[in-house]
C-alpha atoms as a PDB file:
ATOM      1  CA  UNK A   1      10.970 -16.641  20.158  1.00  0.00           C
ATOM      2  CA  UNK A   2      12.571 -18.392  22.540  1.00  0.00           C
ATOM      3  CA  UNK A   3      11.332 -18.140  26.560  1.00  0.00           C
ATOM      4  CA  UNK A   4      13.167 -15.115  28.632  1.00  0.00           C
ATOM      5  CA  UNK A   5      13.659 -14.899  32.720  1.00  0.00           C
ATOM      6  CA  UNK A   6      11.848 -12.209  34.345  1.00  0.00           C
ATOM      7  CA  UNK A   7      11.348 -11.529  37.663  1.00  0.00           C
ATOM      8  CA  UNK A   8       9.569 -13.426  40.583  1.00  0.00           C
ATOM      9  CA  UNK A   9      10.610 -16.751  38.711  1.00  0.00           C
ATOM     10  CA  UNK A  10       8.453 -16.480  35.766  1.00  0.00           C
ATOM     11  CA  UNK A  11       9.734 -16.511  32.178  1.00  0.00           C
ATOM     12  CA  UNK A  12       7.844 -14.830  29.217  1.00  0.00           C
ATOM     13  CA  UNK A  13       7.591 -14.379  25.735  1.00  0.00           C
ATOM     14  CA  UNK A  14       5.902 -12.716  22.770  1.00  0.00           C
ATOM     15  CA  UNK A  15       3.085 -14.809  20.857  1.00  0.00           C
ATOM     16  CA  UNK A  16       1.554 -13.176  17.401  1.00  0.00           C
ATOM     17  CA  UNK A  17       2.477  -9.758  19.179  1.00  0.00           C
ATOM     18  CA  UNK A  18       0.906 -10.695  22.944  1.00  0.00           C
ATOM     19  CA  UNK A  19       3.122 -10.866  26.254  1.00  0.00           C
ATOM     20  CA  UNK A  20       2.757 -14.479  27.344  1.00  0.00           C
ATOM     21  CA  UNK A  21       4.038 -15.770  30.999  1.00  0.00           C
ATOM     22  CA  UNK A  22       4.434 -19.236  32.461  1.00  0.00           C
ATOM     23  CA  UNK A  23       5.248 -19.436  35.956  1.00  0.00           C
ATOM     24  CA  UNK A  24       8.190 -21.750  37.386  1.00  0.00           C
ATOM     25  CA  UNK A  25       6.753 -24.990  37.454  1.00  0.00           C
ATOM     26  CA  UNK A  26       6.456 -24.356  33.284  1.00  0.00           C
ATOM     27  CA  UNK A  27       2.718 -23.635  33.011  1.00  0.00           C
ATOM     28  CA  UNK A  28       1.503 -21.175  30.803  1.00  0.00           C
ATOM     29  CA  UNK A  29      -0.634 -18.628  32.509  1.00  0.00           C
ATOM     30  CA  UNK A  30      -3.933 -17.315  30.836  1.00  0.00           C
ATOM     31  CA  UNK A  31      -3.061 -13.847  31.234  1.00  0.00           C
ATOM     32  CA  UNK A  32      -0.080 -11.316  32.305  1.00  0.00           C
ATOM     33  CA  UNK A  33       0.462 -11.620  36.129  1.00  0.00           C
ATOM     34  CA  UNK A  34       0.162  -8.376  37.774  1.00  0.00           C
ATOM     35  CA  UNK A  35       3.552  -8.494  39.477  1.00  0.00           C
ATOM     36  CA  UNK A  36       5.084  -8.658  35.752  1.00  0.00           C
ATOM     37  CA  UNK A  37       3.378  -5.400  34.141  1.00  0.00           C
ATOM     38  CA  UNK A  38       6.229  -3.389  35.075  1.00  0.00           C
ATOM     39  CA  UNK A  39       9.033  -5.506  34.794  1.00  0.00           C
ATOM     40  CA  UNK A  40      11.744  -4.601  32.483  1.00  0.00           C
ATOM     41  CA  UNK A  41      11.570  -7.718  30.338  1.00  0.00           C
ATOM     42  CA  UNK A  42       8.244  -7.172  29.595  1.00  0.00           C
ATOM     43  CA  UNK A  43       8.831  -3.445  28.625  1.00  0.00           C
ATOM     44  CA  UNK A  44      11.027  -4.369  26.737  1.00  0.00           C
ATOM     45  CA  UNK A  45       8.599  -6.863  24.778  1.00  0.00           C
ATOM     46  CA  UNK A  46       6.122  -4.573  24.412  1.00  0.00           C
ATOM     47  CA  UNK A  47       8.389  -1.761  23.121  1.00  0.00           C
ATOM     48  CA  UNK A  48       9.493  -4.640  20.426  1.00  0.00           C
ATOM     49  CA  UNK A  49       5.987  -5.833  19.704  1.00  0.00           C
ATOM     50  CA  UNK A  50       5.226  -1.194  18.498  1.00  0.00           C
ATOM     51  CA  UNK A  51       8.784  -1.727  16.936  1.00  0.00           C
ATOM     52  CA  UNK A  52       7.752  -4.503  14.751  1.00  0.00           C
ATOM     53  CA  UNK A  53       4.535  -3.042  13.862  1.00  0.00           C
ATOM     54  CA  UNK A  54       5.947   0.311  12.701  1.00  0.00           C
ATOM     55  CA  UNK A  55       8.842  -2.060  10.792  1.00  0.00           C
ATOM     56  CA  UNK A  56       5.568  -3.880   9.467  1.00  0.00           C
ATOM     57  CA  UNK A  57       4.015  -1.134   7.883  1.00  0.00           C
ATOM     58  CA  UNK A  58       7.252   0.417   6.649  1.00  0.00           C
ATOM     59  CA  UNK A  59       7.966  -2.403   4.121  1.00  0.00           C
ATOM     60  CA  UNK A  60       4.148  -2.141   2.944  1.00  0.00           C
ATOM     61  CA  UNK A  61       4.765   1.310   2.345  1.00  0.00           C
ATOM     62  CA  UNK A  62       8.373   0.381  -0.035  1.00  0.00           C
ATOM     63  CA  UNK A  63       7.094  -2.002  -1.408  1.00  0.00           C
ATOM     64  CA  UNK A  64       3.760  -0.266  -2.718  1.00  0.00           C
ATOM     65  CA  UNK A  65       5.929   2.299  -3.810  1.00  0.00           C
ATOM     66  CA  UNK A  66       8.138   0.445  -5.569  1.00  0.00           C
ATOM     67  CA  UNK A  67       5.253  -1.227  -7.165  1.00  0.00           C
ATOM     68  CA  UNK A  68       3.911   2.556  -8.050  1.00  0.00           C
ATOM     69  CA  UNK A  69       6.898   4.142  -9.374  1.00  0.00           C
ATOM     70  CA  UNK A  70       7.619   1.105 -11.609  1.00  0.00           C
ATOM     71  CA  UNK A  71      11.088   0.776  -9.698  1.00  0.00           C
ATOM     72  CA  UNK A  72      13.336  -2.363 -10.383  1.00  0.00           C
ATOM     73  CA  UNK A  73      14.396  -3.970  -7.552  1.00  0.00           C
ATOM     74  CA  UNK A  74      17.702  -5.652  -7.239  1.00  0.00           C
ATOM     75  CA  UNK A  75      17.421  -9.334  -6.647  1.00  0.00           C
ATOM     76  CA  UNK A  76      20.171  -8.762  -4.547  1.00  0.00           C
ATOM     77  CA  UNK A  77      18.736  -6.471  -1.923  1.00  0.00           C
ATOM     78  CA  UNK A  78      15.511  -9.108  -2.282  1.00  0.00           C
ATOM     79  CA  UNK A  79      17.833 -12.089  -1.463  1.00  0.00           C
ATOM     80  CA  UNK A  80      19.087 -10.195   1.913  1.00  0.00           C
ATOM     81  CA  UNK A  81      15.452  -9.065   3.084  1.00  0.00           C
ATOM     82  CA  UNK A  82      13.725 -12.448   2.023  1.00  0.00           C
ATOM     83  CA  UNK A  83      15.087 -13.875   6.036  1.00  0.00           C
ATOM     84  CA  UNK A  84      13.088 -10.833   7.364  1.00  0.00           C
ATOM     85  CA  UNK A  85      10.226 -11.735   8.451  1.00  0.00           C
ATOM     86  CA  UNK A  86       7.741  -8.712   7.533  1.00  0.00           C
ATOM     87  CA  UNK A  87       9.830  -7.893   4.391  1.00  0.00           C
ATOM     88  CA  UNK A  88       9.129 -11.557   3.276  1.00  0.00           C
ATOM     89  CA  UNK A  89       5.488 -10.581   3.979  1.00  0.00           C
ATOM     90  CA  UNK A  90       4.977  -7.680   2.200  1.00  0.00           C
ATOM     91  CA  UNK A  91       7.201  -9.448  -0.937  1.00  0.00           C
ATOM     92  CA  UNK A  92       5.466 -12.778  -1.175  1.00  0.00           C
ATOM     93  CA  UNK A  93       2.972 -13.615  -3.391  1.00  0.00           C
ATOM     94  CA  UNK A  94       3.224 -10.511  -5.574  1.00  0.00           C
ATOM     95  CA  UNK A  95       3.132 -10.746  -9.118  1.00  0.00           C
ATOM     96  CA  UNK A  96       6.389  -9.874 -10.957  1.00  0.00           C
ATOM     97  CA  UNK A  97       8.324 -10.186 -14.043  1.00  0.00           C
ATOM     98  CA  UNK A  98      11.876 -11.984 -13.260  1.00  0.00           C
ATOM     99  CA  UNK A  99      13.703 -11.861 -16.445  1.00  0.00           C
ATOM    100  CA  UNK A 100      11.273 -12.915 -19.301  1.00  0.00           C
ATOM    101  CA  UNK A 101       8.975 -14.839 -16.528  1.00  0.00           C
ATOM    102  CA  UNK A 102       5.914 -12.949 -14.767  1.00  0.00           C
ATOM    103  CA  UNK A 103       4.262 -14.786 -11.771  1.00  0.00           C
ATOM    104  CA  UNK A 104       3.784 -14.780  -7.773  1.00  0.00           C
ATOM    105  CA  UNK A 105       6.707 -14.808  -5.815  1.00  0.00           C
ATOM    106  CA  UNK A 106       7.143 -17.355  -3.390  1.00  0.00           C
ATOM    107  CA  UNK A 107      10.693 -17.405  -2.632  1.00  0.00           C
ATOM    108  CA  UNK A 108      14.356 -15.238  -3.059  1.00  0.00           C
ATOM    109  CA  UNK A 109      17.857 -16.187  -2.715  1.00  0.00           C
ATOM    110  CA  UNK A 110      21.231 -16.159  -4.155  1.00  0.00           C
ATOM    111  CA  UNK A 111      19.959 -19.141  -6.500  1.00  0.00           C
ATOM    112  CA  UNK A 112      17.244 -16.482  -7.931  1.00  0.00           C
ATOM    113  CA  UNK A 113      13.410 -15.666  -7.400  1.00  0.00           C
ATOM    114  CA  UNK A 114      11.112 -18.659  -7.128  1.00  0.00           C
ATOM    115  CA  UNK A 115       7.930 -17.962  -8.960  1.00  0.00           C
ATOM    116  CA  UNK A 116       4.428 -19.724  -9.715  1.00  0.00           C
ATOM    117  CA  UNK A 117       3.082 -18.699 -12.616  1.00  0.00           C
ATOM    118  CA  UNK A 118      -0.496 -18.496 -13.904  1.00  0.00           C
ATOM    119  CA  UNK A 119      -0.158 -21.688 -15.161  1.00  0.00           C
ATOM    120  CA  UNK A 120       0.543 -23.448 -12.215  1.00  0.00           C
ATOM    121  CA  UNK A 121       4.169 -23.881 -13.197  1.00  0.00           C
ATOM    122  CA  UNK A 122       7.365 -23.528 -10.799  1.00  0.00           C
ATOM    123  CA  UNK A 123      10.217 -21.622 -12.012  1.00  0.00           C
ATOM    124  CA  UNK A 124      13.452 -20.669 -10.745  1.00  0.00           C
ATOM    125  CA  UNK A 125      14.544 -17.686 -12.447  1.00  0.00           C
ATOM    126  CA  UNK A 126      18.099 -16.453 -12.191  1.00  0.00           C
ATOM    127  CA  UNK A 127      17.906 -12.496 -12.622  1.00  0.00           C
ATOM    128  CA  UNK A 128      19.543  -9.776 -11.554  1.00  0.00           C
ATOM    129  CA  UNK A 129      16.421  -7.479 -10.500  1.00  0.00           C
ATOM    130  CA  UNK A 130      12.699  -7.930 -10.190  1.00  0.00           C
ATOM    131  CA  UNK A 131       9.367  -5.959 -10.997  1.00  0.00           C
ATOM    132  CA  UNK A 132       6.904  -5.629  -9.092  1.00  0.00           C
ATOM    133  CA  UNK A 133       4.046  -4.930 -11.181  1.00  0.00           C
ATOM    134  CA  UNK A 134       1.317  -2.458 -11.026  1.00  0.00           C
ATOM    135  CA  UNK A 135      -2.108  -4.222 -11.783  1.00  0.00           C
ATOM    136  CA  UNK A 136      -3.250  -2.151 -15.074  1.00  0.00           C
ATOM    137  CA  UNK A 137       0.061  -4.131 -16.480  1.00  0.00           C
ATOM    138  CA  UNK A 138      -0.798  -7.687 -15.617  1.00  0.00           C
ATOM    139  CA  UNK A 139      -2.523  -8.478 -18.826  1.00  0.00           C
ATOM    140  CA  UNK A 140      -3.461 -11.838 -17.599  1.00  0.00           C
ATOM    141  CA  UNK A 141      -4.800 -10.255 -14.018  1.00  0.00           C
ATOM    142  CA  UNK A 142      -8.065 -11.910 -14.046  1.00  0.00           C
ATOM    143  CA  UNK A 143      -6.596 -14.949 -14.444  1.00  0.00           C
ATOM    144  CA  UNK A 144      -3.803 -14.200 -11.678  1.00  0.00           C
ATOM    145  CA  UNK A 145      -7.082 -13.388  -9.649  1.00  0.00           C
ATOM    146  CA  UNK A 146      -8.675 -16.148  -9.726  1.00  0.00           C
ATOM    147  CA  UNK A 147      -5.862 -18.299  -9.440  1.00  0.00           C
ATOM    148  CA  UNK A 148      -4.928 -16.439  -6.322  1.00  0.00           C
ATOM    149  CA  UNK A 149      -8.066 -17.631  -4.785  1.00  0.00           C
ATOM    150  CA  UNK A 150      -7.383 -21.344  -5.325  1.00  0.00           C
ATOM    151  CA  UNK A 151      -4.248 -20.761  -3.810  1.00  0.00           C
ATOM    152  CA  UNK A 152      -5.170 -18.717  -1.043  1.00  0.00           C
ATOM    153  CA  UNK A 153      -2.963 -15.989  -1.634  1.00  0.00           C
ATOM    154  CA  UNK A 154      -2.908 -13.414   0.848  1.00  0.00           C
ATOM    155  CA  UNK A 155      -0.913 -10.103  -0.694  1.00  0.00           C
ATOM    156  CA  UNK A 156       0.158  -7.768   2.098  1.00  0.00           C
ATOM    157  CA  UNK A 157       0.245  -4.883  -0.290  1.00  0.00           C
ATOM    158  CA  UNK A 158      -2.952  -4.103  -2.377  1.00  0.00           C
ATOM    159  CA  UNK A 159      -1.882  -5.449  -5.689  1.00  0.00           C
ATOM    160  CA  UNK A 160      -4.452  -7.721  -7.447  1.00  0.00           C
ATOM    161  CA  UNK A 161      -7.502  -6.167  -5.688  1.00  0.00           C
ATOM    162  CA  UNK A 162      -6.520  -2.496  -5.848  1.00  0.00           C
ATOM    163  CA  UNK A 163      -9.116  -0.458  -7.499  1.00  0.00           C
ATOM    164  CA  UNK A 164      -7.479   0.280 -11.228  1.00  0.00           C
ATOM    165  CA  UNK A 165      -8.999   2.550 -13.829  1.00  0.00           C
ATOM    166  CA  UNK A 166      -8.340   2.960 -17.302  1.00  0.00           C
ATOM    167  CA  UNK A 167      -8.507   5.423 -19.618  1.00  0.00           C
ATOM    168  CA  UNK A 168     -12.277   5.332 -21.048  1.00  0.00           C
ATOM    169  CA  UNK A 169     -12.909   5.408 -24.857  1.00  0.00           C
ATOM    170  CA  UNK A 170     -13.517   8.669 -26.372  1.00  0.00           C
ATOM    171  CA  UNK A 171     -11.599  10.552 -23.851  1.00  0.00           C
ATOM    172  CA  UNK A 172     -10.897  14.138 -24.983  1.00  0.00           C
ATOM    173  CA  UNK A 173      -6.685  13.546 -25.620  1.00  0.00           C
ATOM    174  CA  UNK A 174      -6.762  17.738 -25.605  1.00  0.00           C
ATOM    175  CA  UNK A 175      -8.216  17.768 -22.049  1.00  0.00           C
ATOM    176  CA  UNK A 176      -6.427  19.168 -19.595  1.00  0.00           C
ATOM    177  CA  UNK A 177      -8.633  17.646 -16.779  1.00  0.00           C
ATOM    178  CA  UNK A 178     -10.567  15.546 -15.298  1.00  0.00           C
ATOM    179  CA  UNK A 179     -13.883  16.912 -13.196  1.00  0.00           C
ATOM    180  CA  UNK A 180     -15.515  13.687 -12.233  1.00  0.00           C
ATOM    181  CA  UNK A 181     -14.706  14.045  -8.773  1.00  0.00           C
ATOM    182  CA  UNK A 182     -15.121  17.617  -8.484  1.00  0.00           C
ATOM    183  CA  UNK A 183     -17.135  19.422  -6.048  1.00  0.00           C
ATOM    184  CA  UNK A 184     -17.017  16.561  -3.058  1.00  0.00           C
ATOM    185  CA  UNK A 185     -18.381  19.059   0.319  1.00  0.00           C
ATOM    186  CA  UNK A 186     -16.603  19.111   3.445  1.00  0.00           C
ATOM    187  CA  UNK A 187     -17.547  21.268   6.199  1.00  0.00           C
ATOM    188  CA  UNK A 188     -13.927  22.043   7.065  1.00  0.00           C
ATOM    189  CA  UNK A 189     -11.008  21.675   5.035  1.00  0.00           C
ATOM    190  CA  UNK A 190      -8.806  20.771   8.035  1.00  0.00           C
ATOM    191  CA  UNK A 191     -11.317  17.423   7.548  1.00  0.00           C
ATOM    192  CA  UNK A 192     -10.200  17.260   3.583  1.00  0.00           C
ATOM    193  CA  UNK A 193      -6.473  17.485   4.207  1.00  0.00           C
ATOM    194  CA  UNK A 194      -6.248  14.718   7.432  1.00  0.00           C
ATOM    195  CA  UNK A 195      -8.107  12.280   4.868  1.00  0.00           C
ATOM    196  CA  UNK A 196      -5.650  13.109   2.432  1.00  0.00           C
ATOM    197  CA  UNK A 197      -2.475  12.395   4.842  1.00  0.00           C
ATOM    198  CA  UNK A 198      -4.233   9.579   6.289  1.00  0.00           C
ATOM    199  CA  UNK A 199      -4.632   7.894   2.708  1.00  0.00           C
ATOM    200  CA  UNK A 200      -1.033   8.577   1.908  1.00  0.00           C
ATOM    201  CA  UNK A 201      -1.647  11.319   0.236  1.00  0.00           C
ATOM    202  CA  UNK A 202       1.504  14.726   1.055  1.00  0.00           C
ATOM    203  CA  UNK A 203      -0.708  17.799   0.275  1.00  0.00           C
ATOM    204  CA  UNK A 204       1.816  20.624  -1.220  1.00  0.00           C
ATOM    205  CA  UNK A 205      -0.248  23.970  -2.183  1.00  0.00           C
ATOM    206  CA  UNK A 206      -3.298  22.955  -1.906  1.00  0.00           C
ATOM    207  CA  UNK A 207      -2.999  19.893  -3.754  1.00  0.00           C
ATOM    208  CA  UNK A 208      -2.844  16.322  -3.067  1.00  0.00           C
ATOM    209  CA  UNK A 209      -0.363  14.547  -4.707  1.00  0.00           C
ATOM    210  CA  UNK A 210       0.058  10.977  -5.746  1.00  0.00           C
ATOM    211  CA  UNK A 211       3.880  10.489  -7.972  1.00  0.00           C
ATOM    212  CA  UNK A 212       4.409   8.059 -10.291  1.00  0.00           C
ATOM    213  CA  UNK A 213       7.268   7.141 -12.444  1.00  0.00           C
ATOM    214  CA  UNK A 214       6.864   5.029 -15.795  1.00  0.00           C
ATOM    215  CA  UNK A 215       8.958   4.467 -18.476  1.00  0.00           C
ATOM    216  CA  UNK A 216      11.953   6.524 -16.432  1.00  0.00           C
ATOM    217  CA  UNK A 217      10.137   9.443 -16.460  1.00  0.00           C
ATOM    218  CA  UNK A 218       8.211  11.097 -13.315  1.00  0.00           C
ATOM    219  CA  UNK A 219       4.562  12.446 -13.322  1.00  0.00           C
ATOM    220  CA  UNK A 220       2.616  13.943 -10.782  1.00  0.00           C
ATOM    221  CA  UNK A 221      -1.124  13.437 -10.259  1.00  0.00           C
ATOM    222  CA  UNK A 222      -2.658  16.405  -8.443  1.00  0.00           C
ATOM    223  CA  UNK A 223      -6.189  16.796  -6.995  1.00  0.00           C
ATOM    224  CA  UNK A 224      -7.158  20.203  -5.675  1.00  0.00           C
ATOM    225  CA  UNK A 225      -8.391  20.283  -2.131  1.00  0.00           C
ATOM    226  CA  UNK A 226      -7.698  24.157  -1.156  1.00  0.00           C
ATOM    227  CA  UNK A 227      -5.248  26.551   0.395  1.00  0.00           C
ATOM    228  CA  UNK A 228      -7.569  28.633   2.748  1.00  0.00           C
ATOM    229  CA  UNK A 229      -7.959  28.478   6.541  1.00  0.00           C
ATOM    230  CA  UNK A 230      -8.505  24.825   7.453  1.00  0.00           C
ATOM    231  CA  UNK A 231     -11.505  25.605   9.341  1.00  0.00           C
ATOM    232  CA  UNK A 232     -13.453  27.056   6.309  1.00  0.00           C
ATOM    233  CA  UNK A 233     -15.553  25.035   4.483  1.00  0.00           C
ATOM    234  CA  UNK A 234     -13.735  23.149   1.311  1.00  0.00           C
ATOM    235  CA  UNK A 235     -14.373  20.741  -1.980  1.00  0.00           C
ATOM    236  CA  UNK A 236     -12.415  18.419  -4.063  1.00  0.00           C
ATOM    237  CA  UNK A 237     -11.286  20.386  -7.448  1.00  0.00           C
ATOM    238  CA  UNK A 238     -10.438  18.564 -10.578  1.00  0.00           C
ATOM    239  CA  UNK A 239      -7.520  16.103 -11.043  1.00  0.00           C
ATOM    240  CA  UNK A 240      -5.008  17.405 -13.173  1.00  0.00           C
ATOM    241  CA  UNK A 241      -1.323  15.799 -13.933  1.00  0.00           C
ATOM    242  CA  UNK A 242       2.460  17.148 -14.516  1.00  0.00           C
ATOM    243  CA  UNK A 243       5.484  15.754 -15.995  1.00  0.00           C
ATOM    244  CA  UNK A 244       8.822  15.361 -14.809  1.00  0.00           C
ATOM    245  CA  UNK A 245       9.557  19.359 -15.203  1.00  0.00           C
ATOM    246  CA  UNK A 246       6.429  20.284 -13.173  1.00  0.00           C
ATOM    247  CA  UNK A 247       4.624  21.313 -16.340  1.00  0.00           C
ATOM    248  CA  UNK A 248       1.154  20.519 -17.209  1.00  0.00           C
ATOM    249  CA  UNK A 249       0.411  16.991 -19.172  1.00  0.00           C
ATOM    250  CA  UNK A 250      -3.003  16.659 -21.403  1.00  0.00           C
ATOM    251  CA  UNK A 251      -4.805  13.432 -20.342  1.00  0.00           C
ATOM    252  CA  UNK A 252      -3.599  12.216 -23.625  1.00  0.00           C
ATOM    253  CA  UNK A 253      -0.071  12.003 -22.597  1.00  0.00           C
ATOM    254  CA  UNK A 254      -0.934  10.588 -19.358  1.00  0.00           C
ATOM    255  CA  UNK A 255       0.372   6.973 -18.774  1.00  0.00           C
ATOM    256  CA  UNK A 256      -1.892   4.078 -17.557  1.00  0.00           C
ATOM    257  CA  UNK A 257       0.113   3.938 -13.932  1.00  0.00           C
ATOM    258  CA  UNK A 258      -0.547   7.674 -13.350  1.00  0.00           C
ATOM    259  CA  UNK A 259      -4.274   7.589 -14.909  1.00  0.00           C
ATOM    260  CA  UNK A 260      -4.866   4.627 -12.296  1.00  0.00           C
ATOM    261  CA  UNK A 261      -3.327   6.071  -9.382  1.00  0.00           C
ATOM    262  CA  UNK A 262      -4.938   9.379 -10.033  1.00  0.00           C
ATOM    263  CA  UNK A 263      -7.886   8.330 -10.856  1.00  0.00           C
ATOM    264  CA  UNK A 264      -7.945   6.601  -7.556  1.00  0.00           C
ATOM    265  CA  UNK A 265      -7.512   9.225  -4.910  1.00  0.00           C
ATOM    266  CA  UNK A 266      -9.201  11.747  -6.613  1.00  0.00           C
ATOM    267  CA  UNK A 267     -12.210   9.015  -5.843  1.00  0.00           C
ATOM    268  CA  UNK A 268     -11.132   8.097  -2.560  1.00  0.00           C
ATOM    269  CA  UNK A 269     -10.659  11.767  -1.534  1.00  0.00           C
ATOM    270  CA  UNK A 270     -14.572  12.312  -2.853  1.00  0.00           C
ATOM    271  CA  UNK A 271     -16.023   9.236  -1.398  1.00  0.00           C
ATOM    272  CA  UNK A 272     -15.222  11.249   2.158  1.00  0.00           C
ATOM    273  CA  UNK A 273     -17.493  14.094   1.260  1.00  0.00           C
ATOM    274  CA  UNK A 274     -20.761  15.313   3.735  1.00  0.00           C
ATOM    275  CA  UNK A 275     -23.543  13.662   1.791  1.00  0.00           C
ATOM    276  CA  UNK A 276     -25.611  15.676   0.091  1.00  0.00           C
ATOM    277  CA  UNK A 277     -29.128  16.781   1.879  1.00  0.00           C
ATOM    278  CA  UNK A 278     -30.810  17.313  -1.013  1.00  0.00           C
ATOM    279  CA  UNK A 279     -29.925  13.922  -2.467  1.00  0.00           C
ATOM    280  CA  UNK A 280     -30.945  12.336   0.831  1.00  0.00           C
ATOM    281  CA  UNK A 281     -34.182  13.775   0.828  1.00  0.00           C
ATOM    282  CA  UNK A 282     -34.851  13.057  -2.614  1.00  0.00           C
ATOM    283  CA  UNK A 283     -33.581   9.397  -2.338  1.00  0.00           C
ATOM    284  CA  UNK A 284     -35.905   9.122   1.167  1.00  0.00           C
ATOM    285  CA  UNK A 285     -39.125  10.410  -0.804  1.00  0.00           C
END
């Protein structure tokens, strides 16, 4: 951004979110001169610089959820945020399917999405909406992967590298369950619901709840963390899932998105357990 006047004759400006002064003559200073910590200019700088990172991690949070709920996403409203610069961030390089064409995004306007796909090949699709898609549906995603490395692709949302999981063979359709990540100790459940929030994760009942929509149609995966006082002790339950009326699904009838996501923070939400003493002790012997 351009230079601004502040007071005492210097003139500042914000550099990769730091406060930067130069004093009259034109020379940039190595640090923030003391007379200029209180001066309104470089408030206001500042109180930009916690704007832009809340704005930052808003569009990482949209776009992961549209990536999540399998939402289209009108090429329209991507041509308008494309000139924004942590929009642009969060969209570029994802992989998405523009029209019949799937590949990273590199660039949006009225003239349609620019794309590179697997191949190497650069395409200009003209479309009227995008997908971003979830990683369990790019068939080709090793492939993407590794061609994301000779790139040097750097996704702000966790789309090629997010843990995925898929339905294992032999699964019991009939289930109505999954106990994997059961029994995961914390000494207070205050400690079991703040890593649920902090993940993403609104807790509603006693549950922590990841939603998903594929194919139109909503689901809910649902781990059990407890409903007591927060200061008792607490474990993770079982992961069980819901459909769009609330009612319980089988795993059978449980799409790959919400399998995946569910999967995945019933893990996370165990991998914060108090390790077990016994295990320690047995492990140390």
């Amino acid at each position: 951004m351009n230079w601004l006047a502040a007071g005492g004759g210097y003139q500042v400006t914000l550099r990769e979110g730091t406060v930067v002064a130069r004093n009259a003559k034109g020379k940039e200073l190595r640090s923030l001169p003391a007379a200029l910590r209180e001066d309104p200019v470089v408030t206001g700088l500042r109180q930009l610089t916690e704007w832009l990172v809340r704005h930052q991690a808003h569009c990482a949070a949209e776009v992961e959820k549209w990536m999540i709920r399998s939402l289209p996403v009108p090429m329209a409203l991507v041509s308008e945020v494309w000139a924004d610069d942590c929009w642009r961030a969060a969209l570029a390089d994802l992989v998405v399917t523009a029209g019949e064409e799937t590949g990273f995004l590199r660039d949006a306007g009225p003239e349609g999405a620019g794309l590179v796909t697997v191949d190497g090949d650069t395409l200009r699709v003209k479309t009227t909406e995008i997908k971003i898609l979830h990683p369990v549906l790019i068939e080709e995603l090793d492939d993407f992967r590794e061609f994301a490395a000779d790139l040097g692709v750097s996704q702000s949302a966790t789309q090629l590298f997010r843990e995925t999981w898929v339905k294992p063979e032999g699964l019991d359709a009939q289930a109505g369950s999954v106990t994997e990540f059961s029994g995961g100790r914390y000494e207070q459940l205050r400690h079991l619901t703040g890593r649920a929030t902090s993940l993403g994760y609104p807790v509603r009942g006693g549950y922590a709840v990841c939603r998903v929509v594929e194919g139109g149609q909503a689901s809910e995966a649902r781990c059990w963390i407890g409903a007591d006082d927060p200061y008792y002790e607490a474990e993770t339950g079982d992961l069980v899932f819901t459909g769009p009326s609330g009612g319980a699904l089988t795993l059978g009838e449980v799409g790959p998105i919400a399998w995946s996501e569910g999967m995945r923070m019933a893990a996370a939400l165990y991998a914060g357990r108090v390790p077990d003493k016994n295990q320690n002790e047995t492990e140390e012997a």
